[in-house]
N, C-alpha and C. Protein backbone atom coordinates (compact mmCIF):
# COMPACT_ATOMS: atom_id res chain seq x y z
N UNK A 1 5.98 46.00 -33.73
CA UNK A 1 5.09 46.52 -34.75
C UNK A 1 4.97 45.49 -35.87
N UNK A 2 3.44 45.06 -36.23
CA UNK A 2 3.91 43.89 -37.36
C UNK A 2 4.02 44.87 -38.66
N UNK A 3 4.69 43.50 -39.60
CA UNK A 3 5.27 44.20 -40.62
C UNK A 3 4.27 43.89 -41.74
N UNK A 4 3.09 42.71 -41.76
CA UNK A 4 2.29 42.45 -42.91
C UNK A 4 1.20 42.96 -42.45
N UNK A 5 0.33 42.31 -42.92
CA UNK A 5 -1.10 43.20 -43.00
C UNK A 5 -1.48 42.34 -41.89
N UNK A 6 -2.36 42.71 -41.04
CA UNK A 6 -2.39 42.32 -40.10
C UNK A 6 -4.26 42.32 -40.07
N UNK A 7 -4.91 41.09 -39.25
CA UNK A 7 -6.79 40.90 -39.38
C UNK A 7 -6.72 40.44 -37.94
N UNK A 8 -7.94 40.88 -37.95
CA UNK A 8 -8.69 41.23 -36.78
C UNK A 8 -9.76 39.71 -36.64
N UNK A 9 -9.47 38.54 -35.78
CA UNK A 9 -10.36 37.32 -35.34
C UNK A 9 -10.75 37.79 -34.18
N UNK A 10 -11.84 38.22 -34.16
CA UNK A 10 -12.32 38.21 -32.52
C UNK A 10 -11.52 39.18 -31.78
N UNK A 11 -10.80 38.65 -30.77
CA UNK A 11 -10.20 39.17 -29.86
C UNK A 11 -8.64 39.16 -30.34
N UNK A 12 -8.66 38.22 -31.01
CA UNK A 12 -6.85 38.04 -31.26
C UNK A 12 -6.90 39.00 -32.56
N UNK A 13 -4.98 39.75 -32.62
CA UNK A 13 -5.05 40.22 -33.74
C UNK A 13 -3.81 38.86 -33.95
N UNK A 14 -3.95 39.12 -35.40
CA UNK A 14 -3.11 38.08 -36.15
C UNK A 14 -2.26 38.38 -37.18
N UNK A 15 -1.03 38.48 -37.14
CA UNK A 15 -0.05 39.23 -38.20
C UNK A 15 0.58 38.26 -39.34
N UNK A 16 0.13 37.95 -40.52
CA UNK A 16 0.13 37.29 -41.36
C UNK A 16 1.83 37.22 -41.82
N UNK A 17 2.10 37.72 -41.57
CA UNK A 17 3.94 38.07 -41.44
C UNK A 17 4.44 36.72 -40.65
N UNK A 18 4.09 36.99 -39.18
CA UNK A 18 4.41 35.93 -38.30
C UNK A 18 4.26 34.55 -38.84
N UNK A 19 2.82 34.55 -39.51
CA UNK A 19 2.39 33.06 -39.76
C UNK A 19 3.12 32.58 -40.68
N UNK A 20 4.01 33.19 -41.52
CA UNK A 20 4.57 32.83 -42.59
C UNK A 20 6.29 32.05 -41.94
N UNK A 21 6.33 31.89 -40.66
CA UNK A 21 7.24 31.88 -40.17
C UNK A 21 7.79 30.17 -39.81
N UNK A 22 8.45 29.64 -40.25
CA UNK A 22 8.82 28.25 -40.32
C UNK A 22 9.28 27.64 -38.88
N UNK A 23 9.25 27.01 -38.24
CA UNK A 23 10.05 26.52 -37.25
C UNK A 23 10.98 25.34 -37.20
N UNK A 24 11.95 25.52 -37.54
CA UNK A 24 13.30 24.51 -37.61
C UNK A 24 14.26 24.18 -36.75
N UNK A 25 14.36 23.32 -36.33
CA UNK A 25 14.74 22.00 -35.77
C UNK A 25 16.14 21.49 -35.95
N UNK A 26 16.68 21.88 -34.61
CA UNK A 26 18.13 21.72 -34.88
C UNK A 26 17.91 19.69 -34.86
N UNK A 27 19.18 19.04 -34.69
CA UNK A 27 19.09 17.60 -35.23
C UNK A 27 19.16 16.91 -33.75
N UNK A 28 19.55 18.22 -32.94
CA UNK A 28 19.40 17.34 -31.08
C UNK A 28 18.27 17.69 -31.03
N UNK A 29 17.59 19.10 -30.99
CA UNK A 29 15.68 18.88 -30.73
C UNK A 29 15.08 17.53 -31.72
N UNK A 30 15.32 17.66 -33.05
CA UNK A 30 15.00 16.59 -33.38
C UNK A 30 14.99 15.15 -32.92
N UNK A 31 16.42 14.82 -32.55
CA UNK A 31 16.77 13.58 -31.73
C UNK A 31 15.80 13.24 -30.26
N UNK A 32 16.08 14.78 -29.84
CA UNK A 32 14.94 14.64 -27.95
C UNK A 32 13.66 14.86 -28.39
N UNK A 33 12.58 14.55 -29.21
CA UNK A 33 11.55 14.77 -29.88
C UNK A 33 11.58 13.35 -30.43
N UNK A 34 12.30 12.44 -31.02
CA UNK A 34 12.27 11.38 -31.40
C UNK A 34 12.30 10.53 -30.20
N UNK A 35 13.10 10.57 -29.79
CA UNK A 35 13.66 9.70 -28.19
C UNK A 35 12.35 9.65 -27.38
N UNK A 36 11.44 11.30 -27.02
CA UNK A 36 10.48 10.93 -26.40
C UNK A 36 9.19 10.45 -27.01
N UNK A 37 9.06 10.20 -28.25
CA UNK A 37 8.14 10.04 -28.92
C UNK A 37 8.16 8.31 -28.58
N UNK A 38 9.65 7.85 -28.93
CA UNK A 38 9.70 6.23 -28.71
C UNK A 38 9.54 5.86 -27.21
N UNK A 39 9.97 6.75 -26.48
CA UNK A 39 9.30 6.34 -24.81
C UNK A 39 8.03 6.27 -24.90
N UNK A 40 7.66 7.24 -25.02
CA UNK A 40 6.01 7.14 -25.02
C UNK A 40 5.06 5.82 -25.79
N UNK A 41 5.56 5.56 -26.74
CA UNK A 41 5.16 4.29 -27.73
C UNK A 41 5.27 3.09 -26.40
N UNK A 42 6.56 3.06 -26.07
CA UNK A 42 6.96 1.70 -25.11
C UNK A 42 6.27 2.49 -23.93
N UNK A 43 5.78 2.83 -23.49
CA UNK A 43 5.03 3.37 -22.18
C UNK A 43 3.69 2.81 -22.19
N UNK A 44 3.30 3.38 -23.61
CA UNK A 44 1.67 2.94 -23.86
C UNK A 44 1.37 1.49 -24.02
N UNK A 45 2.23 0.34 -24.71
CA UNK A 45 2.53 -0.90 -25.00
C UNK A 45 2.84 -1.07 -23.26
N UNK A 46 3.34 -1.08 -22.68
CA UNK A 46 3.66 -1.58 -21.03
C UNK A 46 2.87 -1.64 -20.61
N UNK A 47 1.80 -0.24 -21.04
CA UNK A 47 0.41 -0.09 -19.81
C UNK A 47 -0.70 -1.16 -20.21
N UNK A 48 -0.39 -0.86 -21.68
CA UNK A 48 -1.79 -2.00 -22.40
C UNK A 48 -1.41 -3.46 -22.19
N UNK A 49 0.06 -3.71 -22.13
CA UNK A 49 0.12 -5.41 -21.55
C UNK A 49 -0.40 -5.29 -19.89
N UNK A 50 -0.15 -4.46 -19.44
CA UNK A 50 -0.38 -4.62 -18.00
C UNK A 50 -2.08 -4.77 -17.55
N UNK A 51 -2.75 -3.88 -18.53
CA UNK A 51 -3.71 -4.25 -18.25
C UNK A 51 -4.58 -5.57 -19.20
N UNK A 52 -3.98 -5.94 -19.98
CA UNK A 52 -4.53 -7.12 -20.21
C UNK A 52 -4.07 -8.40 -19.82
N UNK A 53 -3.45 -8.13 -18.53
CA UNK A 53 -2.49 -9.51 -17.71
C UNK A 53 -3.38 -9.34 -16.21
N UNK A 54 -4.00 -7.70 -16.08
CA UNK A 54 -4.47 -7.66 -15.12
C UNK A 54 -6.23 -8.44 -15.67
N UNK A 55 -6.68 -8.13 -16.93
CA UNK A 55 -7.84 -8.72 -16.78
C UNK A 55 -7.56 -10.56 -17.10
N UNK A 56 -6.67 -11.08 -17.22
CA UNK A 56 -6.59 -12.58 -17.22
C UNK A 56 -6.69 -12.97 -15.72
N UNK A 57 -5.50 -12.10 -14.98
CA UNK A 57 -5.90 -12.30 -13.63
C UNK A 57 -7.18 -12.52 -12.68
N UNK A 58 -7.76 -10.92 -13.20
CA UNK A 58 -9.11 -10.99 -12.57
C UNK A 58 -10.01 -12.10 -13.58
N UNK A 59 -10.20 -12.18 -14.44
CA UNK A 59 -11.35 -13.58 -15.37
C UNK A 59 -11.14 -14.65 -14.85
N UNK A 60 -9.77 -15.05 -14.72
CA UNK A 60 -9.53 -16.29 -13.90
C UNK A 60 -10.07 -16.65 -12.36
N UNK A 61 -9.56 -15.11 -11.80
CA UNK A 61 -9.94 -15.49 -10.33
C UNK A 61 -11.46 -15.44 -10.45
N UNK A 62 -12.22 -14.65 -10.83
CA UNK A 62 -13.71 -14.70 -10.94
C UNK A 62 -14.77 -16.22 -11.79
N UNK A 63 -13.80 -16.26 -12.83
CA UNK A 63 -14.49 -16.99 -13.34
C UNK A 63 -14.02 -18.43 -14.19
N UNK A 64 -12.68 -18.44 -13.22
CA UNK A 64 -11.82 -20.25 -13.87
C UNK A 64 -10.57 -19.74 -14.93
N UNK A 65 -9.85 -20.65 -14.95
CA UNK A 65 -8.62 -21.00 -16.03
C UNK A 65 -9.20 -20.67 -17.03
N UNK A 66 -10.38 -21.36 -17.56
CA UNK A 66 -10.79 -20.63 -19.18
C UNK A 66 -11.48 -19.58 -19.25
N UNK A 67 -11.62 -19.24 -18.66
CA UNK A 67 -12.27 -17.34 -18.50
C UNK A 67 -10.60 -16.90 -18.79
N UNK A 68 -9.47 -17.03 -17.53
CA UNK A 68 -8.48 -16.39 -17.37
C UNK A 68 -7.86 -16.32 -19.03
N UNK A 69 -7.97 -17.57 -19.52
CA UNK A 69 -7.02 -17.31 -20.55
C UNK A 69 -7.95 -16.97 -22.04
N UNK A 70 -9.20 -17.27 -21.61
CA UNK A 70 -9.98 -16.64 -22.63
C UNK A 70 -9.65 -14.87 -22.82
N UNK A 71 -9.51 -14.16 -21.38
CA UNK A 71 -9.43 -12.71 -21.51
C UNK A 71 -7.84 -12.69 -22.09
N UNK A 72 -7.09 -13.44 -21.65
CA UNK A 72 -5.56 -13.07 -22.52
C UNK A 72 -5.84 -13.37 -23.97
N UNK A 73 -6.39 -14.22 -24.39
CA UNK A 73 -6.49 -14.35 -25.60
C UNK A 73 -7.34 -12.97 -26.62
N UNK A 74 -7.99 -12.43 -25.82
CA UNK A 74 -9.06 -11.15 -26.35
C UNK A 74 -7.66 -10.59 -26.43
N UNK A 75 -7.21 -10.54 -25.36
CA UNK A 75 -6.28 -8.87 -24.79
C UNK A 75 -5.27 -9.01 -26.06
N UNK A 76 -4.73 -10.12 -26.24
CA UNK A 76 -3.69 -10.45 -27.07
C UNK A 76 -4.41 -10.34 -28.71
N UNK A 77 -5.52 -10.45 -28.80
CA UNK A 77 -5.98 -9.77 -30.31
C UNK A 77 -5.50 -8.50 -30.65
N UNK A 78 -5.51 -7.73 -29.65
CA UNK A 78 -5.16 -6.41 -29.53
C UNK A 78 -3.97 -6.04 -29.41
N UNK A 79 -3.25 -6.44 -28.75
CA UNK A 79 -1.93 -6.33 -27.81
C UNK A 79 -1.15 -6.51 -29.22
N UNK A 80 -1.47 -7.57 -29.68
CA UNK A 80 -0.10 -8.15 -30.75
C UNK A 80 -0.08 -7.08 -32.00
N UNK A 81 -1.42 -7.20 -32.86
CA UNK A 81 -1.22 -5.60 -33.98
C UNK A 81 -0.66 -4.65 -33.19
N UNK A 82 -0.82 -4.00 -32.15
CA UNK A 82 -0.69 -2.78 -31.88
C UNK A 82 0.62 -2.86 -31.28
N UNK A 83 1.19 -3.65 -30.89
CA UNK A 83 2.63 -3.50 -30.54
C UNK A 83 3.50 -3.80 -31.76
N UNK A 84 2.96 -4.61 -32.92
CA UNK A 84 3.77 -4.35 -34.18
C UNK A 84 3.64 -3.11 -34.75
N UNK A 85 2.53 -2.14 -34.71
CA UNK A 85 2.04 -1.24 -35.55
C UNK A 85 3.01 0.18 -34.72
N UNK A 86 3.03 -0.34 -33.29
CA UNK A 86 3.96 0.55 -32.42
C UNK A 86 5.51 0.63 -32.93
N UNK A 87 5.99 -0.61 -33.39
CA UNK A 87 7.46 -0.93 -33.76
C UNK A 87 7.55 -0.57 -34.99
N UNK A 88 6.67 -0.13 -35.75
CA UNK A 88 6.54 0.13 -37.15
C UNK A 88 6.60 1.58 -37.10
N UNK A 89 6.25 2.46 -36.21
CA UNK A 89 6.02 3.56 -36.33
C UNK A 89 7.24 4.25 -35.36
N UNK A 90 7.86 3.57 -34.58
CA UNK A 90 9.29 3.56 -34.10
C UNK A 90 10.47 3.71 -35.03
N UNK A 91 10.39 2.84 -35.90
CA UNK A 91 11.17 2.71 -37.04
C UNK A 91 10.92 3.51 -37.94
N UNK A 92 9.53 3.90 -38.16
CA UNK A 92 9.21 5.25 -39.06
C UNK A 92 10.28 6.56 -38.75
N UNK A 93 9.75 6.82 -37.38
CA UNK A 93 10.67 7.90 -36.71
C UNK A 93 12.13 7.71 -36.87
N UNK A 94 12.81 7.16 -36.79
CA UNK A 94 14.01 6.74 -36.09
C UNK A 94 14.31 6.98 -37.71
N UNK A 95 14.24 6.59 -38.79
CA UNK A 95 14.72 6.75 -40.43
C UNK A 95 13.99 7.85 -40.33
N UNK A 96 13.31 8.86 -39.82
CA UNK A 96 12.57 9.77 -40.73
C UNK A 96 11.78 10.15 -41.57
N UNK A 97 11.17 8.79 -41.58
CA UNK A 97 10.19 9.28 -42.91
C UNK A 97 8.82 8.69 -42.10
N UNK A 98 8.86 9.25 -41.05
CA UNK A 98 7.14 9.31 -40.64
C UNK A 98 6.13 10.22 -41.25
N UNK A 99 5.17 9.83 -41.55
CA UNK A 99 4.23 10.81 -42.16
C UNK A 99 2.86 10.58 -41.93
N UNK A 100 1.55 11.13 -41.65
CA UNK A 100 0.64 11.14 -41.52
C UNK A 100 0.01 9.83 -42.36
N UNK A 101 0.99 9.57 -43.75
CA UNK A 101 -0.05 8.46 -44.21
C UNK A 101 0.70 6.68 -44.02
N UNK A 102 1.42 7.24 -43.30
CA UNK A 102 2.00 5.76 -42.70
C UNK A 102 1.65 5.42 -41.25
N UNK A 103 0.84 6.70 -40.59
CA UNK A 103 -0.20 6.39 -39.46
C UNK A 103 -0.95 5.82 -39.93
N UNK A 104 -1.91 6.49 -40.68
CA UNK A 104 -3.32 5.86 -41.50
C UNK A 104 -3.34 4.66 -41.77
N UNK A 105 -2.45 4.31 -42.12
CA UNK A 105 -2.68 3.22 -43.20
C UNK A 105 -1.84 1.74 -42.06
N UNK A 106 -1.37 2.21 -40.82
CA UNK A 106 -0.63 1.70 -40.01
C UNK A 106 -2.21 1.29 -38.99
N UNK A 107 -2.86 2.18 -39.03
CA UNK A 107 -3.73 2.38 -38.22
C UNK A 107 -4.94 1.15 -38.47
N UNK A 108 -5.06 1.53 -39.84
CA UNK A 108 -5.85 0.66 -40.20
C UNK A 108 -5.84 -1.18 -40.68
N UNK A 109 -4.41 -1.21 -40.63
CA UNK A 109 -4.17 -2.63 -40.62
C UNK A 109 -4.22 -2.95 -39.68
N UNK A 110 -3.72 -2.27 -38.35
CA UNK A 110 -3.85 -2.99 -37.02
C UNK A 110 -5.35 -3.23 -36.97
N UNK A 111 -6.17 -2.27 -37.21
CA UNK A 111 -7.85 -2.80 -36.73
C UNK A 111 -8.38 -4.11 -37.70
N UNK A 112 -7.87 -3.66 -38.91
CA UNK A 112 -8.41 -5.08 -39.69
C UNK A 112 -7.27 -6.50 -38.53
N UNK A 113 -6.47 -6.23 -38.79
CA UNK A 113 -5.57 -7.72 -37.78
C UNK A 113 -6.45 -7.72 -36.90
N UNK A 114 -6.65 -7.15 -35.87
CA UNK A 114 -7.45 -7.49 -34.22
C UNK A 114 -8.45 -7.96 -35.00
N UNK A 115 -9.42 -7.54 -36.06
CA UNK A 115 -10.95 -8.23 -36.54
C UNK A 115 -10.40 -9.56 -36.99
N UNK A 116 -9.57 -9.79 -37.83
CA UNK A 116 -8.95 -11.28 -38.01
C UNK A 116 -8.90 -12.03 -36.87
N UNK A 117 -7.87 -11.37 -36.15
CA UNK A 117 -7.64 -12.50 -34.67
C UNK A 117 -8.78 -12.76 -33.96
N UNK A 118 -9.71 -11.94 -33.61
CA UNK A 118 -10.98 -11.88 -32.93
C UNK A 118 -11.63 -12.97 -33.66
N UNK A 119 -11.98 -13.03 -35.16
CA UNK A 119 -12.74 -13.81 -36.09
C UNK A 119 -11.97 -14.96 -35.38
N UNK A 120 -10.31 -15.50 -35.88
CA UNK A 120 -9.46 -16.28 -35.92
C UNK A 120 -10.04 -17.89 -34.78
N UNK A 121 -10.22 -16.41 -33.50
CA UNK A 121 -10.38 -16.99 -31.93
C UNK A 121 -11.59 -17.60 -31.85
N UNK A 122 -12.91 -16.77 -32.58
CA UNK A 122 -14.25 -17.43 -32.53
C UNK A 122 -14.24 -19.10 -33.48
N UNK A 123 -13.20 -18.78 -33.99
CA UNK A 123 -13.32 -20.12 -35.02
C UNK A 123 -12.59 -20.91 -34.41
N UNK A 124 -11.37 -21.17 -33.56
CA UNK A 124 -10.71 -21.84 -33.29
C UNK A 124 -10.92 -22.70 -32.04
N UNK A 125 -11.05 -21.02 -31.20
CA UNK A 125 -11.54 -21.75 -29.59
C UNK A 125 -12.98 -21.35 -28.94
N UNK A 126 -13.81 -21.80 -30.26
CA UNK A 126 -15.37 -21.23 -30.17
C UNK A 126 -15.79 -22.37 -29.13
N UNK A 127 -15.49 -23.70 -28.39
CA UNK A 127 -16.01 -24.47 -27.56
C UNK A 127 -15.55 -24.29 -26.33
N UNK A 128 -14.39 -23.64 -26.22
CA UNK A 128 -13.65 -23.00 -24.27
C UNK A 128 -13.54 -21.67 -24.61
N UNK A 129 -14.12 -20.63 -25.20
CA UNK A 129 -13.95 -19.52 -25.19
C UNK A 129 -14.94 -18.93 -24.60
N UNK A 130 -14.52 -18.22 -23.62
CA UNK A 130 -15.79 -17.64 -22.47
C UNK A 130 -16.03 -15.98 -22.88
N UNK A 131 -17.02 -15.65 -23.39
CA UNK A 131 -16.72 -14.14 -24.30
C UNK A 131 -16.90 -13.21 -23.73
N UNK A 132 -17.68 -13.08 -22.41
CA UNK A 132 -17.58 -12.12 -21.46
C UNK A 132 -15.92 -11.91 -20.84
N UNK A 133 -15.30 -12.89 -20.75
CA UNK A 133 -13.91 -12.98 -20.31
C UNK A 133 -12.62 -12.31 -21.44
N UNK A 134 -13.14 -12.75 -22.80
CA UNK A 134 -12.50 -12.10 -23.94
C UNK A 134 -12.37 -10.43 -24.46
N UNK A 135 -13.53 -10.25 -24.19
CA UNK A 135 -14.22 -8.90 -24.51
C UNK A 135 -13.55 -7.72 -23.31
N UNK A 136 -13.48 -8.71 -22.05
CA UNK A 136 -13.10 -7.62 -20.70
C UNK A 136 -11.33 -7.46 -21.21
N UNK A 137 -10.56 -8.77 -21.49
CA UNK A 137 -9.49 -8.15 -21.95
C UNK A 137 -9.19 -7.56 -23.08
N UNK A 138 -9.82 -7.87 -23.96
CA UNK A 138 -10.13 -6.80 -25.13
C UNK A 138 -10.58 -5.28 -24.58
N UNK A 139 -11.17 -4.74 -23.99
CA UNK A 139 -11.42 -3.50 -23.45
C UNK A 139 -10.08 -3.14 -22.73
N UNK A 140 -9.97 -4.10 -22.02
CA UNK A 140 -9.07 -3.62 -20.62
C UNK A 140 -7.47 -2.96 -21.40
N UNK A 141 -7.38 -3.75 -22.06
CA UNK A 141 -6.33 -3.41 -22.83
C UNK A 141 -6.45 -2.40 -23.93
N UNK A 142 -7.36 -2.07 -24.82
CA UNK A 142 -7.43 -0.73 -25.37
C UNK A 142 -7.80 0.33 -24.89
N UNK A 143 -7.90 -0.07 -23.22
CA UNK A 143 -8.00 1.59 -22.34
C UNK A 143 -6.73 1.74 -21.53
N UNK A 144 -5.36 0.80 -22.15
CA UNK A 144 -4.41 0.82 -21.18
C UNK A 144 -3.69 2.19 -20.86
N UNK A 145 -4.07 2.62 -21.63
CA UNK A 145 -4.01 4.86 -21.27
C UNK A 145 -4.25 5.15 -20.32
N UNK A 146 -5.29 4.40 -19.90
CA UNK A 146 -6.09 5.22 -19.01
C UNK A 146 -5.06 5.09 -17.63
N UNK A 147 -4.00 3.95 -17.37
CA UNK A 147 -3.00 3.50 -16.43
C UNK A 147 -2.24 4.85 -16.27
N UNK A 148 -1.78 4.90 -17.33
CA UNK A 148 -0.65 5.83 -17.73
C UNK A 148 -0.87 7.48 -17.50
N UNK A 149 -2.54 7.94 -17.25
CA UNK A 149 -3.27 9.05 -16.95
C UNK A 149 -3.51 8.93 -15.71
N UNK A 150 -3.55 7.44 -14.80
CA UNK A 150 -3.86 7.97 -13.58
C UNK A 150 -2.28 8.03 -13.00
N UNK A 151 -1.30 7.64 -13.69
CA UNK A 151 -0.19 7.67 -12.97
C UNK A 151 1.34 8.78 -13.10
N UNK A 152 0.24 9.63 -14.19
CA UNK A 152 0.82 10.60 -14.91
C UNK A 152 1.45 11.93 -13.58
N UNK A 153 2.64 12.12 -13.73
CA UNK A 153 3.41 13.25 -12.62
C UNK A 153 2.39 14.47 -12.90
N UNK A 154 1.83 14.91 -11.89
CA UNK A 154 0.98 16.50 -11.98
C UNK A 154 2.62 17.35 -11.74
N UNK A 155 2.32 18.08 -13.33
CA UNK A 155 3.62 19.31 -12.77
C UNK A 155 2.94 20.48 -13.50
């Protein structure tokens, strides 16, 4: 029987009692909640190097040594912020003081870095840089999820 006042959404009833209800976290859920949070970080970083080693592979075989390392060099615009921004947010967890605005703001330095390195690359190796080859590991590697979804256990 609820005990507060209780409203009517649609189909659901909703007991304003309940909602007032906190959920706390012993310090081992906490710990196995942290632990898998940092697997998952190093899961997503594995898949996204993998696939931007797989598009150097394929640029190379398709289209020469400087295609190949043109696409590592894209992939690695990417690869490098986001595996610091990953270790940053590891360490967030692990001390505790992760918070929504140390994503944000985590989030958004990594994209300004990749626009640097990207800029960095057009300026540096603008005469052997093959940009169809750059761009594929640049993609290939910010869909490295997509590895990790086709290889995901159905349970």
């Amino acid at each position: 029987m609820p005990q507060g006042p209780v409203e009517s959404r649609g189909r659901e009833v909703f007991d304003q009692g309940e909602a007032e209800k906190v959920l706390v976290l012993s310090d081992a859920d906490r710990a196995a909640l942290n632990a898998q949070a940092s697997r998952g970080l190093l899961l997503a970083l594995a898949a996204q190097g993998a696939m931007g080693l797989a598009a150097a592979v394929i640029a190379g075989v398709v289209g020469g040594a400087a295609a190949g390392w043109s696409a590592l060099a894209g992939a690695g615009a990417y690869f490098i912020p986001n595996a610091l921004f990953a270790l940053r947010l590891a360490v967030s967890v692990r001390a505790g003081k992760a918070s929504p605005f140390t994503f944000l703001s985590g989030e958004l330095i990594k994209l300004f870095a990749t626009a640097v390195l990207l800029w960095l690359l057009s300026r540096v190796a603008q005469d052997s840089l093959v940009w169809p080859a750059a761009l594929l590991g640049l993609i290939l590697t910010l869909k490295g999820y997509l590895l990790l979804l086709m290889f995901r256990k159905l349970s």
